[in-house]
N, C-alpha and C. Protein backbone atom coordinates (compact mmCIF):
# COMPACT_ATOMS: atom_id res chain seq x y z
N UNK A 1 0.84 -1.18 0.00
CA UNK A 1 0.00 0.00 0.00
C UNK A 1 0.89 1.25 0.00
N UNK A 2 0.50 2.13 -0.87
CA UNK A 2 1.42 3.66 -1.00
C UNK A 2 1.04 4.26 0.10
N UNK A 3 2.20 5.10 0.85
CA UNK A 3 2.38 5.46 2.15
C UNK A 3 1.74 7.16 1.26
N UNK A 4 0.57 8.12 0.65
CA UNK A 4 0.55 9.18 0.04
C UNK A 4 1.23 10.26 1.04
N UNK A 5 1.08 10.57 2.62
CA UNK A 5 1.46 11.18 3.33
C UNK A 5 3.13 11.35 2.80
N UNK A 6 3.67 10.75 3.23
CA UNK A 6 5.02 10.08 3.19
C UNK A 6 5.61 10.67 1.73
N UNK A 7 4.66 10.07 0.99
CA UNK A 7 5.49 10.64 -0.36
C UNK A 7 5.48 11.71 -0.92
N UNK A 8 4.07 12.33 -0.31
CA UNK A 8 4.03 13.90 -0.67
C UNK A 8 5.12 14.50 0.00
N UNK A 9 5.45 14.27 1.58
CA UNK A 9 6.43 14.98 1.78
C UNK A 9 7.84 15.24 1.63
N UNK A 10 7.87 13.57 1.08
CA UNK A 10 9.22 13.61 0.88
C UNK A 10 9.71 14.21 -0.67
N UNK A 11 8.55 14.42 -1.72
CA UNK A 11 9.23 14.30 -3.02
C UNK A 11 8.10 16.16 -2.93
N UNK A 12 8.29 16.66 -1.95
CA UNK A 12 7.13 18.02 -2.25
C UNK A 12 8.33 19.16 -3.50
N UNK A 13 7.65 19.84 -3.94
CA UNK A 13 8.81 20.46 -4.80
C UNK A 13 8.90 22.08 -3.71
N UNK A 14 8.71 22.43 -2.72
CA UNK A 14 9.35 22.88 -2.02
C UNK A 14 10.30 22.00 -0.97
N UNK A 15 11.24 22.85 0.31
CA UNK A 15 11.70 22.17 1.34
C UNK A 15 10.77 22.55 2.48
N UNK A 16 10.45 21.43 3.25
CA UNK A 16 9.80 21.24 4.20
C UNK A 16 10.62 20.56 5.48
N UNK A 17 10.64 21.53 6.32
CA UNK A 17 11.21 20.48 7.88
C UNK A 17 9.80 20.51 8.80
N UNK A 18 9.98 19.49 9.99
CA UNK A 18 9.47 19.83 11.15
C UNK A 18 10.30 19.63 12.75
N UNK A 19 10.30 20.80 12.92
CA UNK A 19 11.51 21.27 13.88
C UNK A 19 10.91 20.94 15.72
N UNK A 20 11.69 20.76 16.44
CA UNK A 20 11.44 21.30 17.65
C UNK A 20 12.75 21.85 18.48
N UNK A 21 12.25 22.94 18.80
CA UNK A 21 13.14 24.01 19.58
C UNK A 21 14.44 24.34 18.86
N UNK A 22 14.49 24.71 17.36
CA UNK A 22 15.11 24.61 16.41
C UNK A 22 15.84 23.86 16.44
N UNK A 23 15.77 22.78 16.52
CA UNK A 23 16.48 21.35 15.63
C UNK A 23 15.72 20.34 14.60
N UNK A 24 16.56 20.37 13.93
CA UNK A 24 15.71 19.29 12.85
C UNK A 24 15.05 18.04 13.55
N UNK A 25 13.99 17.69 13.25
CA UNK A 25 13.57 16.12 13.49
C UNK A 25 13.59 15.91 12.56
N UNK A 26 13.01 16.54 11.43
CA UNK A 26 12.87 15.51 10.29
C UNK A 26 12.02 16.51 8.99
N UNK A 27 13.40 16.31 7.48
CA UNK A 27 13.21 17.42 6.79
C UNK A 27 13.12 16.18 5.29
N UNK A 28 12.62 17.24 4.35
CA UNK A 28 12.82 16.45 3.13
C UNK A 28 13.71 16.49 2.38
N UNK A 29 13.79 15.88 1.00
CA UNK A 29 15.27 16.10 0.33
C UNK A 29 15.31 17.48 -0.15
N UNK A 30 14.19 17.85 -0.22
CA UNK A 30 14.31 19.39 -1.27
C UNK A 30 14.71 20.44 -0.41
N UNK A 31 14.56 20.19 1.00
CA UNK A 31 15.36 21.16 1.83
C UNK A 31 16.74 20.96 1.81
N UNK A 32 16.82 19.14 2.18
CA UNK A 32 18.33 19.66 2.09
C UNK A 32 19.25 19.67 0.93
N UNK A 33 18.64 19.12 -0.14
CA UNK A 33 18.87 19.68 -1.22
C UNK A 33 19.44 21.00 -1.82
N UNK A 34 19.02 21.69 -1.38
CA UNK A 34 18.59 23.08 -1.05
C UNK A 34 20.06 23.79 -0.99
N UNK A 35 20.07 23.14 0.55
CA UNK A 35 21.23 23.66 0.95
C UNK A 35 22.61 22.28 1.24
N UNK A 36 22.68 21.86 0.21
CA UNK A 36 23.68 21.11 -0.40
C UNK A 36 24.13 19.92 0.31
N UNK A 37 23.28 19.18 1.20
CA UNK A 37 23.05 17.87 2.51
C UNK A 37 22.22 16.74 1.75
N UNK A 38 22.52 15.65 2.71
CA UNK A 38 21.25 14.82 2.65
C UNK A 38 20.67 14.83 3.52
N UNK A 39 19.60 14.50 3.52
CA UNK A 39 18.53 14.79 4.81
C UNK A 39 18.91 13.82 5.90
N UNK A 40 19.40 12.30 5.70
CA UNK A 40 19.86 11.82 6.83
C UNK A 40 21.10 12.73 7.86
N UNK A 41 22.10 13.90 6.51
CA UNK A 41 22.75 14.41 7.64
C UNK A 41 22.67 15.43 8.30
N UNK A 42 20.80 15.77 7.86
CA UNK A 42 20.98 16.99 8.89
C UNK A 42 19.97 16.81 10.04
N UNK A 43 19.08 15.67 9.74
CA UNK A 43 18.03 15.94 10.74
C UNK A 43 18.50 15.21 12.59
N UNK A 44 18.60 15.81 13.29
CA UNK A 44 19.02 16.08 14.38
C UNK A 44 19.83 17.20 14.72
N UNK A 45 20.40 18.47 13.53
CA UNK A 45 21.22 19.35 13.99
C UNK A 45 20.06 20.72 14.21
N UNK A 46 21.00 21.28 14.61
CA UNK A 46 20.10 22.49 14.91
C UNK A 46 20.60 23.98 13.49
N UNK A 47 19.52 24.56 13.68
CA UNK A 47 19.15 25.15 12.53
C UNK A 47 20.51 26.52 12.64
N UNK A 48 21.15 26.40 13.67
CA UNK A 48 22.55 27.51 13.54
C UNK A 48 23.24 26.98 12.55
N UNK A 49 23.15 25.74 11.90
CA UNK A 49 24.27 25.49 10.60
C UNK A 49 24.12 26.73 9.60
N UNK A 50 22.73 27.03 9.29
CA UNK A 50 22.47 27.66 8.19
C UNK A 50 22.77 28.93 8.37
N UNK A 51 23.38 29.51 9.27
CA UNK A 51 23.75 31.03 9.96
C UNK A 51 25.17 31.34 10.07
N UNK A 52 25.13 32.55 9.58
CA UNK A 52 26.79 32.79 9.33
C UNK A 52 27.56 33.46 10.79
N UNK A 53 26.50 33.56 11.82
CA UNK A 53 26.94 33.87 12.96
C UNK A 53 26.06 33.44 14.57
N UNK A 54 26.63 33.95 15.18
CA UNK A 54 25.62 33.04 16.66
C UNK A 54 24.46 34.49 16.77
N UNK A 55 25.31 35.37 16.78
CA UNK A 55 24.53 36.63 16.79
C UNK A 55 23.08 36.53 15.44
N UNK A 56 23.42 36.29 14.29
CA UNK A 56 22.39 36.55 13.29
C UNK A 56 21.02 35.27 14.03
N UNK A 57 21.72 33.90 14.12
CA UNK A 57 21.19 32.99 14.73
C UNK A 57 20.39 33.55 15.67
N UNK A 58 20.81 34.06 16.72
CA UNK A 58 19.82 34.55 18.00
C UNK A 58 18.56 35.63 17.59
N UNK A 59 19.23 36.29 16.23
CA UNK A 59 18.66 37.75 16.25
C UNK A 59 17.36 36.63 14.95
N UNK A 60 17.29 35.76 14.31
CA UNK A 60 16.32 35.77 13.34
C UNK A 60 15.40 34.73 14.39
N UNK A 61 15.68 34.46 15.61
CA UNK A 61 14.76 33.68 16.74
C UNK A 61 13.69 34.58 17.06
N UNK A 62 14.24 35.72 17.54
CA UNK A 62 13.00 36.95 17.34
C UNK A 62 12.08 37.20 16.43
N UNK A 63 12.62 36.90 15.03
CA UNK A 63 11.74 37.42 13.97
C UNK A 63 10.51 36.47 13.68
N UNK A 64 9.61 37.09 14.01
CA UNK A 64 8.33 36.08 13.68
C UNK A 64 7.59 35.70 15.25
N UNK A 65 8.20 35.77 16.37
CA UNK A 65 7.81 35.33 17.43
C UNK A 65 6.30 35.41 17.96
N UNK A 66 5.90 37.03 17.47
CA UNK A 66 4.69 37.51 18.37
C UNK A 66 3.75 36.87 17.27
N UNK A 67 3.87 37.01 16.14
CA UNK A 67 3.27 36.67 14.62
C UNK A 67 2.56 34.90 15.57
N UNK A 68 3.18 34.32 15.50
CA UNK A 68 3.17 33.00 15.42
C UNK A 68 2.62 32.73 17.12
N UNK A 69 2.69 33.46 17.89
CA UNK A 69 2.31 33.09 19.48
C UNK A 69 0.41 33.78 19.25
N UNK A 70 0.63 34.71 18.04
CA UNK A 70 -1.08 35.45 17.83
C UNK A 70 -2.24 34.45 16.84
N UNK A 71 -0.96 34.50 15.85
CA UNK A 71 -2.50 33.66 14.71
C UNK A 71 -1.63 32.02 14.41
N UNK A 72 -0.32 31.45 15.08
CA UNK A 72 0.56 30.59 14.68
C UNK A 72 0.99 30.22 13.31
N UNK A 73 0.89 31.41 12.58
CA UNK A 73 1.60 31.63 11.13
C UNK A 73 2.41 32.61 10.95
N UNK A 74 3.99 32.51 10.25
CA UNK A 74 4.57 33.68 9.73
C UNK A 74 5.09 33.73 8.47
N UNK A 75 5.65 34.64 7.90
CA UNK A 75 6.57 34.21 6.97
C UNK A 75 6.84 35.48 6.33
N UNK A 76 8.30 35.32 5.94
CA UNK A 76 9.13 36.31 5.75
C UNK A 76 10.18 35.69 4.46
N UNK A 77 11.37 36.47 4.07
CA UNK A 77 12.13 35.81 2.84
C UNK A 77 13.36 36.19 3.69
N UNK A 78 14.02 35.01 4.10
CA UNK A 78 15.59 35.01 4.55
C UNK A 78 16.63 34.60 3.63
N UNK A 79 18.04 34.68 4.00
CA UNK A 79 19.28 34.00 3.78
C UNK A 79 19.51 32.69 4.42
N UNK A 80 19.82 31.94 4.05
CA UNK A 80 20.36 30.66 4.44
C UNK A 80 21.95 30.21 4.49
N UNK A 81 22.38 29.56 4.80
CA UNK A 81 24.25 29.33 4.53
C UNK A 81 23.44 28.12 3.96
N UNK A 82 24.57 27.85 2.50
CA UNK A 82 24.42 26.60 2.27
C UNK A 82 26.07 26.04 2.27
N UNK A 83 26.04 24.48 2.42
CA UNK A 83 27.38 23.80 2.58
C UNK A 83 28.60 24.54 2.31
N UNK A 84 28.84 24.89 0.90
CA UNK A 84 29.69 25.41 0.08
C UNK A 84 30.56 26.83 1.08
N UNK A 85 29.23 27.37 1.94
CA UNK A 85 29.67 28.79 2.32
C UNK A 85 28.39 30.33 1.45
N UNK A 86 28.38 29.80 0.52
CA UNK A 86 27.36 30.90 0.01
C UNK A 86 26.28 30.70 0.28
N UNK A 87 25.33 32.06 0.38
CA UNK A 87 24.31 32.18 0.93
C UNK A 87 22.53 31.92 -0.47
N UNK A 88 21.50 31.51 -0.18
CA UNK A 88 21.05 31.31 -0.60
C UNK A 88 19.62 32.26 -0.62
N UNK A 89 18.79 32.76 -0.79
CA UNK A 89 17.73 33.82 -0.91
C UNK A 89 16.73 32.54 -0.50
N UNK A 90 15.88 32.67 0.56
CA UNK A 90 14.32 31.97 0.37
C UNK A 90 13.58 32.20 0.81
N UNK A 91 11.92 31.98 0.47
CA UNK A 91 10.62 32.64 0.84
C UNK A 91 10.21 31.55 2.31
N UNK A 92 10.16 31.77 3.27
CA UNK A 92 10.10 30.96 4.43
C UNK A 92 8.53 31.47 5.04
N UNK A 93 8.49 30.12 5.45
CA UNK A 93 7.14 30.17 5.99
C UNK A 93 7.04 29.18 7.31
N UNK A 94 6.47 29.80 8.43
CA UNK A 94 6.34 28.72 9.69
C UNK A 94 4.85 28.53 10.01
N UNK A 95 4.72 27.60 10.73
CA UNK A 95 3.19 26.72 11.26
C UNK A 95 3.55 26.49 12.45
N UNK A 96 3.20 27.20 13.57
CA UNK A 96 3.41 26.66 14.75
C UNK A 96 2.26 26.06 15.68
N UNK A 97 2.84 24.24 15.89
CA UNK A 97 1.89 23.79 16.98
C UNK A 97 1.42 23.64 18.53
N UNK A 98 2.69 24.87 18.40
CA UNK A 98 2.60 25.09 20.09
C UNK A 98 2.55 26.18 20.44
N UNK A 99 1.25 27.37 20.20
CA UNK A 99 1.42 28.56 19.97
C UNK A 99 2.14 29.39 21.45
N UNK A 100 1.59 28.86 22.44
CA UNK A 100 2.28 29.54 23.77
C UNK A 100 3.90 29.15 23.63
N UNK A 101 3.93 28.35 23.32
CA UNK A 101 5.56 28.36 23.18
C UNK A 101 6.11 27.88 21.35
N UNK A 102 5.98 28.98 20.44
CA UNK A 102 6.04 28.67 19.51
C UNK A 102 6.93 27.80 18.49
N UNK A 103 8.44 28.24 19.17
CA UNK A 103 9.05 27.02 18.28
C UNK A 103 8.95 25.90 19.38
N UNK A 104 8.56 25.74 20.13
CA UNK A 104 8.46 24.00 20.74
C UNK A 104 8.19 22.89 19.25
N UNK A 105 7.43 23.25 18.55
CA UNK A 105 6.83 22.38 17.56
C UNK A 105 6.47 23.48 16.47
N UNK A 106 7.02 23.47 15.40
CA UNK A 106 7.05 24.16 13.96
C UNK A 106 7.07 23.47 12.99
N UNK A 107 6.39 23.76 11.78
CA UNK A 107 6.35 23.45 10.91
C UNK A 107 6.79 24.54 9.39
N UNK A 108 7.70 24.05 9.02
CA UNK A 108 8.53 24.98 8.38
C UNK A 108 8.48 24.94 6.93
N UNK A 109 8.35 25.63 6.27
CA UNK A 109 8.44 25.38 4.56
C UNK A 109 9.58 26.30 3.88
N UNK A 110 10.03 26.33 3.30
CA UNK A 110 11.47 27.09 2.42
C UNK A 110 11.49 26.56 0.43
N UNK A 111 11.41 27.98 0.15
CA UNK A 111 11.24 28.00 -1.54
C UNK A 111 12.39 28.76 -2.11
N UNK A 112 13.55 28.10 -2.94
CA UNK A 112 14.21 29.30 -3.25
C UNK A 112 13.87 30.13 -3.82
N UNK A 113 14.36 31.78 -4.25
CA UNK A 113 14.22 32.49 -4.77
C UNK A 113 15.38 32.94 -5.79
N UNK A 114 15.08 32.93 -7.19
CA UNK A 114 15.90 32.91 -8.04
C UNK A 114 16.40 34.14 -8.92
């Protein structure tokens, strides 16, 4: 029997993770695709890989916070680090399932922008 859940997410033509307390649990190939991984090697790291500093890291934790604790949707267009070192443009979007504490449980989507 075809797993449809499963395969939509894994073959979606955006990248899709679902995070808790920014770490990967578990992302698809087109994310890490994306940013130049396989998904077995990123899901358990935390999402500072993609940040070119601890400071930018801390400072894009803010962005979106009140958004997502009010209606548990945001989305904005960030930078990413990908493997290589260069940075990547994408349209980002979050789903949060834990609105009092919003990244406890997120649901994340990422589209490049070309």
């Amino acid at each position: 029997m075809i797993d449809f859940t499963t395969l939509a997410f894994d073959n979606a033509p955006i990248g899709i993770v679902l995070s808790e307390d920014r770490v990967i649990k578990r992302c698809n190939a087109t994310f890490a695709t994306m940013l130049g991984y396989r998904a077995e090697d990123i899901q358990g790291q935390s999402f500072r890989m993609f940040y070119g500093s601890d400071e930018e890291y801390q400072r894009i934790r803010e962005v979106g916070i009140a958004a997502l604790k009010r209606n548990q949707d945001y989305s904005d267009e960030r930078l990413l680090r990908h493997c290589n070192g260069d940075n990547i443009w994408c349209r980002f979007r979050a789903h949060s399932l834990t609105p009092d504490a919003p990244l406890a449980r997120i649901i994340l989507s990422y589209a490049l922008i070309s």
